[in-house]
PDB file of N, CA and C in Angstrom:
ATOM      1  N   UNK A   1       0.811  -1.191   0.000  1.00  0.00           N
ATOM      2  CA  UNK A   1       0.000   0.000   0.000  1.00  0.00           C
ATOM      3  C   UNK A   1       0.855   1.255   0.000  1.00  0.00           C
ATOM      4  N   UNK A   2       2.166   0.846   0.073  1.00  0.00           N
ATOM      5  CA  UNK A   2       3.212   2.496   0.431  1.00  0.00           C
ATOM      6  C   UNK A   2       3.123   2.790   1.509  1.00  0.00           C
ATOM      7  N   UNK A   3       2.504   2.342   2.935  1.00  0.00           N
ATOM      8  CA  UNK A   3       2.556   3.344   4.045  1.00  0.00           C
ATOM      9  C   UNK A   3       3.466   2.187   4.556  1.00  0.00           C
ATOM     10  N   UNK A   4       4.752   2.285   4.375  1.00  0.00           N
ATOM     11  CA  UNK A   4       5.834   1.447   5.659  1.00  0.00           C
ATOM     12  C   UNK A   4       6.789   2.072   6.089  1.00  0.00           C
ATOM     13  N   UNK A   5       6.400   3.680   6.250  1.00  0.00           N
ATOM     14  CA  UNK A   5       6.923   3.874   7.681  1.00  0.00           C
ATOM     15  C   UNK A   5       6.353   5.153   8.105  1.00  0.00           C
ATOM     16  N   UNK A   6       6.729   5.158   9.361  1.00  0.00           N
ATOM     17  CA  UNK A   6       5.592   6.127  10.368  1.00  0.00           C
ATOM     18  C   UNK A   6       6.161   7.659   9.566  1.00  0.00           C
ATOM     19  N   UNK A   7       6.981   7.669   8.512  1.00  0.00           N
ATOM     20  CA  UNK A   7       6.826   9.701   7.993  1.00  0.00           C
ATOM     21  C   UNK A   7       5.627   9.596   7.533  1.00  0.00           C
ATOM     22  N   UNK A   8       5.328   8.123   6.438  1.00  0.00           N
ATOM     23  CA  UNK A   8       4.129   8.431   5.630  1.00  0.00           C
ATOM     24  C   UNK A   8       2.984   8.328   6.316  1.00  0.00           C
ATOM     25  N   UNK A   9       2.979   7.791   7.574  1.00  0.00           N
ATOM     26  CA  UNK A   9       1.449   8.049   8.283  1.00  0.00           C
ATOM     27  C   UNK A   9       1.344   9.188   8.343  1.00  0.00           C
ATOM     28  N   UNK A  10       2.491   9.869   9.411  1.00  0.00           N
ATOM     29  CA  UNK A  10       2.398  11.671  10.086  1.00  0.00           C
ATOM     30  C   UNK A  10       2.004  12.383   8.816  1.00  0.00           C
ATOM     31  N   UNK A  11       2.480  11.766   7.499  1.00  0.00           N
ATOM     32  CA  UNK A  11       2.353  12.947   6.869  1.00  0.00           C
ATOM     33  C   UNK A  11       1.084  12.544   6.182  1.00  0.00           C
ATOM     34  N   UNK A  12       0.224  11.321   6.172  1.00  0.00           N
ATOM     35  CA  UNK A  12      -1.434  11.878   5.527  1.00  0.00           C
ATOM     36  C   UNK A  12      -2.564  12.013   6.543  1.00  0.00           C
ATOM     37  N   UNK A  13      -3.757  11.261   5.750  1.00  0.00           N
ATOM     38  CA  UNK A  13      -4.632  12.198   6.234  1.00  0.00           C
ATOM     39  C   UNK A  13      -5.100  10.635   6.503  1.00  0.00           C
ATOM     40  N   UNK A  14      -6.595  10.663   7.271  1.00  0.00           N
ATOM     41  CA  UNK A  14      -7.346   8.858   7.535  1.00  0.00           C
ATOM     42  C   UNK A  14      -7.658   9.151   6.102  1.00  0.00           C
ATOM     43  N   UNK A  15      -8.341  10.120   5.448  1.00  0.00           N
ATOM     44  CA  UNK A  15      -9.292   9.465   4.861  1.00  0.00           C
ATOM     45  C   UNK A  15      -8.463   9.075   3.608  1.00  0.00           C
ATOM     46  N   UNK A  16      -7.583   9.485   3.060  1.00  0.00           N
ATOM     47  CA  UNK A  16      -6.263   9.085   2.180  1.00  0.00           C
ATOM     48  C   UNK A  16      -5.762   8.160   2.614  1.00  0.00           C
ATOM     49  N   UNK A  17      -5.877   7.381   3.442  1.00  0.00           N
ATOM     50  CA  UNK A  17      -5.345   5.964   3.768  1.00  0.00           C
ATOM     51  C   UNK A  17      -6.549   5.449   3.613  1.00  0.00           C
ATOM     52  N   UNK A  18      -7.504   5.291   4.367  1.00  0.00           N
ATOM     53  CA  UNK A  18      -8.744   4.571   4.521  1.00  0.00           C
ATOM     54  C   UNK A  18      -8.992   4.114   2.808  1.00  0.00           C
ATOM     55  N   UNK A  19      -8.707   5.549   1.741  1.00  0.00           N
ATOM     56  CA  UNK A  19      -8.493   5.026   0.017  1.00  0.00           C
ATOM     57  C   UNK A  19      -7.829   4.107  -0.359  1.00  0.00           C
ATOM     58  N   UNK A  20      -6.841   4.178   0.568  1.00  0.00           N
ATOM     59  CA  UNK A  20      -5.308   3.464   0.298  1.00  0.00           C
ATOM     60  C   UNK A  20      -6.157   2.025   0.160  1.00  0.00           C
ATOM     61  N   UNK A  21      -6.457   1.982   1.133  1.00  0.00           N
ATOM     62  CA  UNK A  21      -6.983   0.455   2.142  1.00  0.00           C
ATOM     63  C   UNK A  21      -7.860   0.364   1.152  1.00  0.00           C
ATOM     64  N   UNK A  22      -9.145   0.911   0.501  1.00  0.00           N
ATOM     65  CA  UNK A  22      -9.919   0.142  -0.070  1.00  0.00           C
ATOM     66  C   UNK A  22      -9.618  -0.036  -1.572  1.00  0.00           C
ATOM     67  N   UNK A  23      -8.784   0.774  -2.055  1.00  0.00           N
ATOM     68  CA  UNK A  23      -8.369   0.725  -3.563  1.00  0.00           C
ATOM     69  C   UNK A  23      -7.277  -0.825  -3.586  1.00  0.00           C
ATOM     70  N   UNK A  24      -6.620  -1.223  -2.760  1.00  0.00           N
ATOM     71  CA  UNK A  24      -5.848  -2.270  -2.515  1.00  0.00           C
ATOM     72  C   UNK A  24      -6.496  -3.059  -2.450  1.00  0.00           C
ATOM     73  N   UNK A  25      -7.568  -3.230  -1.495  1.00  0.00           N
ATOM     74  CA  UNK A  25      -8.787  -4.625  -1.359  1.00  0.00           C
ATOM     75  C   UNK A  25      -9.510  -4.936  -2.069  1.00  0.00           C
ATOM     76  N   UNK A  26      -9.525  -3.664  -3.086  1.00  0.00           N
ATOM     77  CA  UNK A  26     -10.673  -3.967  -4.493  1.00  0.00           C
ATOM     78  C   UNK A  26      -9.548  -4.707  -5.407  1.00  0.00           C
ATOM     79  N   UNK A  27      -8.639  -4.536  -5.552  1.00  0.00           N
ATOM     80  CA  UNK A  27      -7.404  -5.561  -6.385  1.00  0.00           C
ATOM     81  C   UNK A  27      -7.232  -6.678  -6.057  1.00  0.00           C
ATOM     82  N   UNK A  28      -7.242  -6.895  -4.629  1.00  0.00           N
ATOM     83  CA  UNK A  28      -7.054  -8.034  -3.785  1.00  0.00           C
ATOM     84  C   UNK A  28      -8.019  -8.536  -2.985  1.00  0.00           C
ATOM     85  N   UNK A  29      -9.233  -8.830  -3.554  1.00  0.00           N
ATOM     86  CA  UNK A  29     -10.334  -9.424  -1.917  1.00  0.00           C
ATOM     87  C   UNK A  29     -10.066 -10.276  -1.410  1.00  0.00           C
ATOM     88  N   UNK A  30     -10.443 -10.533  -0.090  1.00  0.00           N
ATOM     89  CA  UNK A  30     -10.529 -10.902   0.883  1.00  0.00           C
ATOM     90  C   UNK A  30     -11.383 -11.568   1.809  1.00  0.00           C
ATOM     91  N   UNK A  31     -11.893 -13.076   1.763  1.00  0.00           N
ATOM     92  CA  UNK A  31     -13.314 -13.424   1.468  1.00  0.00           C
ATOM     93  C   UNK A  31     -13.523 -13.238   3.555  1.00  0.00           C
ATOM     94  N   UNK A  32     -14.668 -12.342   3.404  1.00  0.00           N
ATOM     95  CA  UNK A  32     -14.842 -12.581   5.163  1.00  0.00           C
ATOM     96  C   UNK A  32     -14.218 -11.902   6.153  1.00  0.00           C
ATOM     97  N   UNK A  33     -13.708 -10.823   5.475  1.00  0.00           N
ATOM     98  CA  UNK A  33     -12.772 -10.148   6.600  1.00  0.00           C
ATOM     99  C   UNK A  33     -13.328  -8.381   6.573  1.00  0.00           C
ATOM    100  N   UNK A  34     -12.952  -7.684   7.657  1.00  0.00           N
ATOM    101  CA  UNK A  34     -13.231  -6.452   7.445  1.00  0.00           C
ATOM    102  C   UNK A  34     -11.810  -6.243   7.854  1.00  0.00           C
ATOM    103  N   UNK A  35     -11.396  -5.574   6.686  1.00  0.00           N
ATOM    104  CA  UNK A  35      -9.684  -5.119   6.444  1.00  0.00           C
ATOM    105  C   UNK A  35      -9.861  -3.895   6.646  1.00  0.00           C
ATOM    106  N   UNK A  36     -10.481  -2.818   6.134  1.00  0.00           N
ATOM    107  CA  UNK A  36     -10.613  -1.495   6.256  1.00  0.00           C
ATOM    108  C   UNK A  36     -10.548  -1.298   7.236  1.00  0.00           C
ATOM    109  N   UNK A  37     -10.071  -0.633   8.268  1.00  0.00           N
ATOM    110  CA  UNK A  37     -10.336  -0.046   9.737  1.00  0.00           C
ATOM    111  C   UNK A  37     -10.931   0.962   9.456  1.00  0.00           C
ATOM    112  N   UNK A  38     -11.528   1.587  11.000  1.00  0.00           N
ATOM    113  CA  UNK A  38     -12.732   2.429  11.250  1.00  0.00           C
ATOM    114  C   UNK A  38     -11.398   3.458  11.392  1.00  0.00           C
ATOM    115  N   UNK A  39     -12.354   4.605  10.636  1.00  0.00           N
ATOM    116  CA  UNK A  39     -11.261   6.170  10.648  1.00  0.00           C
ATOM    117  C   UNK A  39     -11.038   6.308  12.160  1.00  0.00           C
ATOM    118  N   UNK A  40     -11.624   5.887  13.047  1.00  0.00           N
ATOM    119  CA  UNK A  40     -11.184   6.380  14.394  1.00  0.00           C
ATOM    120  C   UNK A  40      -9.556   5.531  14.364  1.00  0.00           C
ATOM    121  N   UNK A  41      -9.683   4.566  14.187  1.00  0.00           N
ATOM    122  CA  UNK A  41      -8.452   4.132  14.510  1.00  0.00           C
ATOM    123  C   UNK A  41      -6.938   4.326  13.584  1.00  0.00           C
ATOM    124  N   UNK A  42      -7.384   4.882  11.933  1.00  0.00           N
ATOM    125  CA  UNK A  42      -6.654   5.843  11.198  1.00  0.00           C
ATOM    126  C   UNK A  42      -6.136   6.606  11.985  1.00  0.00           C
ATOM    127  N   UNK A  43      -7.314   7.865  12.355  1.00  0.00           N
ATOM    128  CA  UNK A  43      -6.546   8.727  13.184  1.00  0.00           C
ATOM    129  C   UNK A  43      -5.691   8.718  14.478  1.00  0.00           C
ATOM    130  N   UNK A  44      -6.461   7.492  15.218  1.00  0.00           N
ATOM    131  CA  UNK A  44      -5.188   7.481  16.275  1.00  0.00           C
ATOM    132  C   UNK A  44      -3.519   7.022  15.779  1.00  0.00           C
ATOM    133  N   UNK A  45      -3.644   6.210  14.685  1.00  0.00           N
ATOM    134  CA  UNK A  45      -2.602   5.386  14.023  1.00  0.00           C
ATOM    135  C   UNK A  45      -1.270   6.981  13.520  1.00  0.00           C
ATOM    136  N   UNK A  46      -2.181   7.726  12.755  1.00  0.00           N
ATOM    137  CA  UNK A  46      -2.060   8.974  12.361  1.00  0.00           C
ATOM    138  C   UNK A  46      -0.815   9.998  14.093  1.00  0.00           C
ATOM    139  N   UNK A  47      -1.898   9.937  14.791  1.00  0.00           N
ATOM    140  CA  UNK A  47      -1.736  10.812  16.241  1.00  0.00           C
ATOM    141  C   UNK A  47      -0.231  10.198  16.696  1.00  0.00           C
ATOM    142  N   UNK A  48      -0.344   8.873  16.717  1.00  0.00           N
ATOM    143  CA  UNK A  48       0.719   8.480  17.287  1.00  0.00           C
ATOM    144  C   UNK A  48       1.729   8.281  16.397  1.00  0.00           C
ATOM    145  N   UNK A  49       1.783   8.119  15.213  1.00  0.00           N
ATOM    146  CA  UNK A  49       2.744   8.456  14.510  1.00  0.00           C
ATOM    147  C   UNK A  49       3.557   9.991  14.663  1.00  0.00           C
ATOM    148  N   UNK A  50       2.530  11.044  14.356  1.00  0.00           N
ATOM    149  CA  UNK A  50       3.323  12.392  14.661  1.00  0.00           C
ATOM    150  C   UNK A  50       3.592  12.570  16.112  1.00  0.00           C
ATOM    151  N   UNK A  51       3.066  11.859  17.229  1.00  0.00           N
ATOM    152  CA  UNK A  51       3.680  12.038  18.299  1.00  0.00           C
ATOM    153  C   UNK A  51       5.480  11.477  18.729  1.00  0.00           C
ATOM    154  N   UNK A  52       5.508  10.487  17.666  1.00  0.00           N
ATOM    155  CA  UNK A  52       6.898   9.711  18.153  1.00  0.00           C
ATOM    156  C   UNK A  52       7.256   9.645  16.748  1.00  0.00           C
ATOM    157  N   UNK A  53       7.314  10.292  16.214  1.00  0.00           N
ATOM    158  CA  UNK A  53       8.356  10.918  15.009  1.00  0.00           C
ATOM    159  C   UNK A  53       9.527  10.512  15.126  1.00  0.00           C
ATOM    160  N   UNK A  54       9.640  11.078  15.918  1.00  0.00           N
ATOM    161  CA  UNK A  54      11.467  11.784  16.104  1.00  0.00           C
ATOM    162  C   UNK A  54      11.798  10.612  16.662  1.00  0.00           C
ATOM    163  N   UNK A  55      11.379   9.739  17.288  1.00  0.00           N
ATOM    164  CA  UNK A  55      11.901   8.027  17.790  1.00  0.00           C
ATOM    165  C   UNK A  55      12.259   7.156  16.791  1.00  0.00           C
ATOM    166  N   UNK A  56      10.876   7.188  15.700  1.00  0.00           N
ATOM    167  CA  UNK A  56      10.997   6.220  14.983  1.00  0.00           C
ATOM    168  C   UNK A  56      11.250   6.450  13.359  1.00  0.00           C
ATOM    169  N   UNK A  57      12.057   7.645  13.204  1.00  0.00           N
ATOM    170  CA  UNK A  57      12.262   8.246  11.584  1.00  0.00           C
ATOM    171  C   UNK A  57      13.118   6.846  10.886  1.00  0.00           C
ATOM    172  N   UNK A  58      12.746   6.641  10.117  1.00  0.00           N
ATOM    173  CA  UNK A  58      13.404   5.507   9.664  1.00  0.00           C
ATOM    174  C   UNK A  58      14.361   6.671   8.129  1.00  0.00           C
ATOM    175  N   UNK A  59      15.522   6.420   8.078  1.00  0.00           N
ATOM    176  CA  UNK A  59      15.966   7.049   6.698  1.00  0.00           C
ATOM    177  C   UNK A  59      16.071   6.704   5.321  1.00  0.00           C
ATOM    178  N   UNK A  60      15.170   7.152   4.425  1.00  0.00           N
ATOM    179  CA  UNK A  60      15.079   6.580   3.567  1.00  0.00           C
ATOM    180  C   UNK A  60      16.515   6.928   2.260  1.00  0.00           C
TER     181      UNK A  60
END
């Protein structure tokens, strides 16, 4: 999906991932599962990424 590492979380948005997530699952289904997460948990994913930045910058 491109998001493997915490710059590219801090730096979008849920609902630009939440796309991410369903444009990927429409290529790839998934019989029985709810893969998409609920934007609440985007955004915390999001929160805590820009909170611990600076811990976990990986260099690309």
């Amino acid at each position: 999906m491109g998001l493997d590492t915490w710059q590219k979380w801090a730096g979008s948005d849920a609902a630009a991932i939440i796309a991410r997530f369903d444009a990927y699952l429409q290529e790839r289904p998934q019989a029985g599962e709810r893969l998409i997460p609920f934007p609440k948990e985007v955004r915390n994913g999001i929160e805590w990424a820009r909170l611990h930045l600076e811990r976990f910058t990986v260099d690309l």
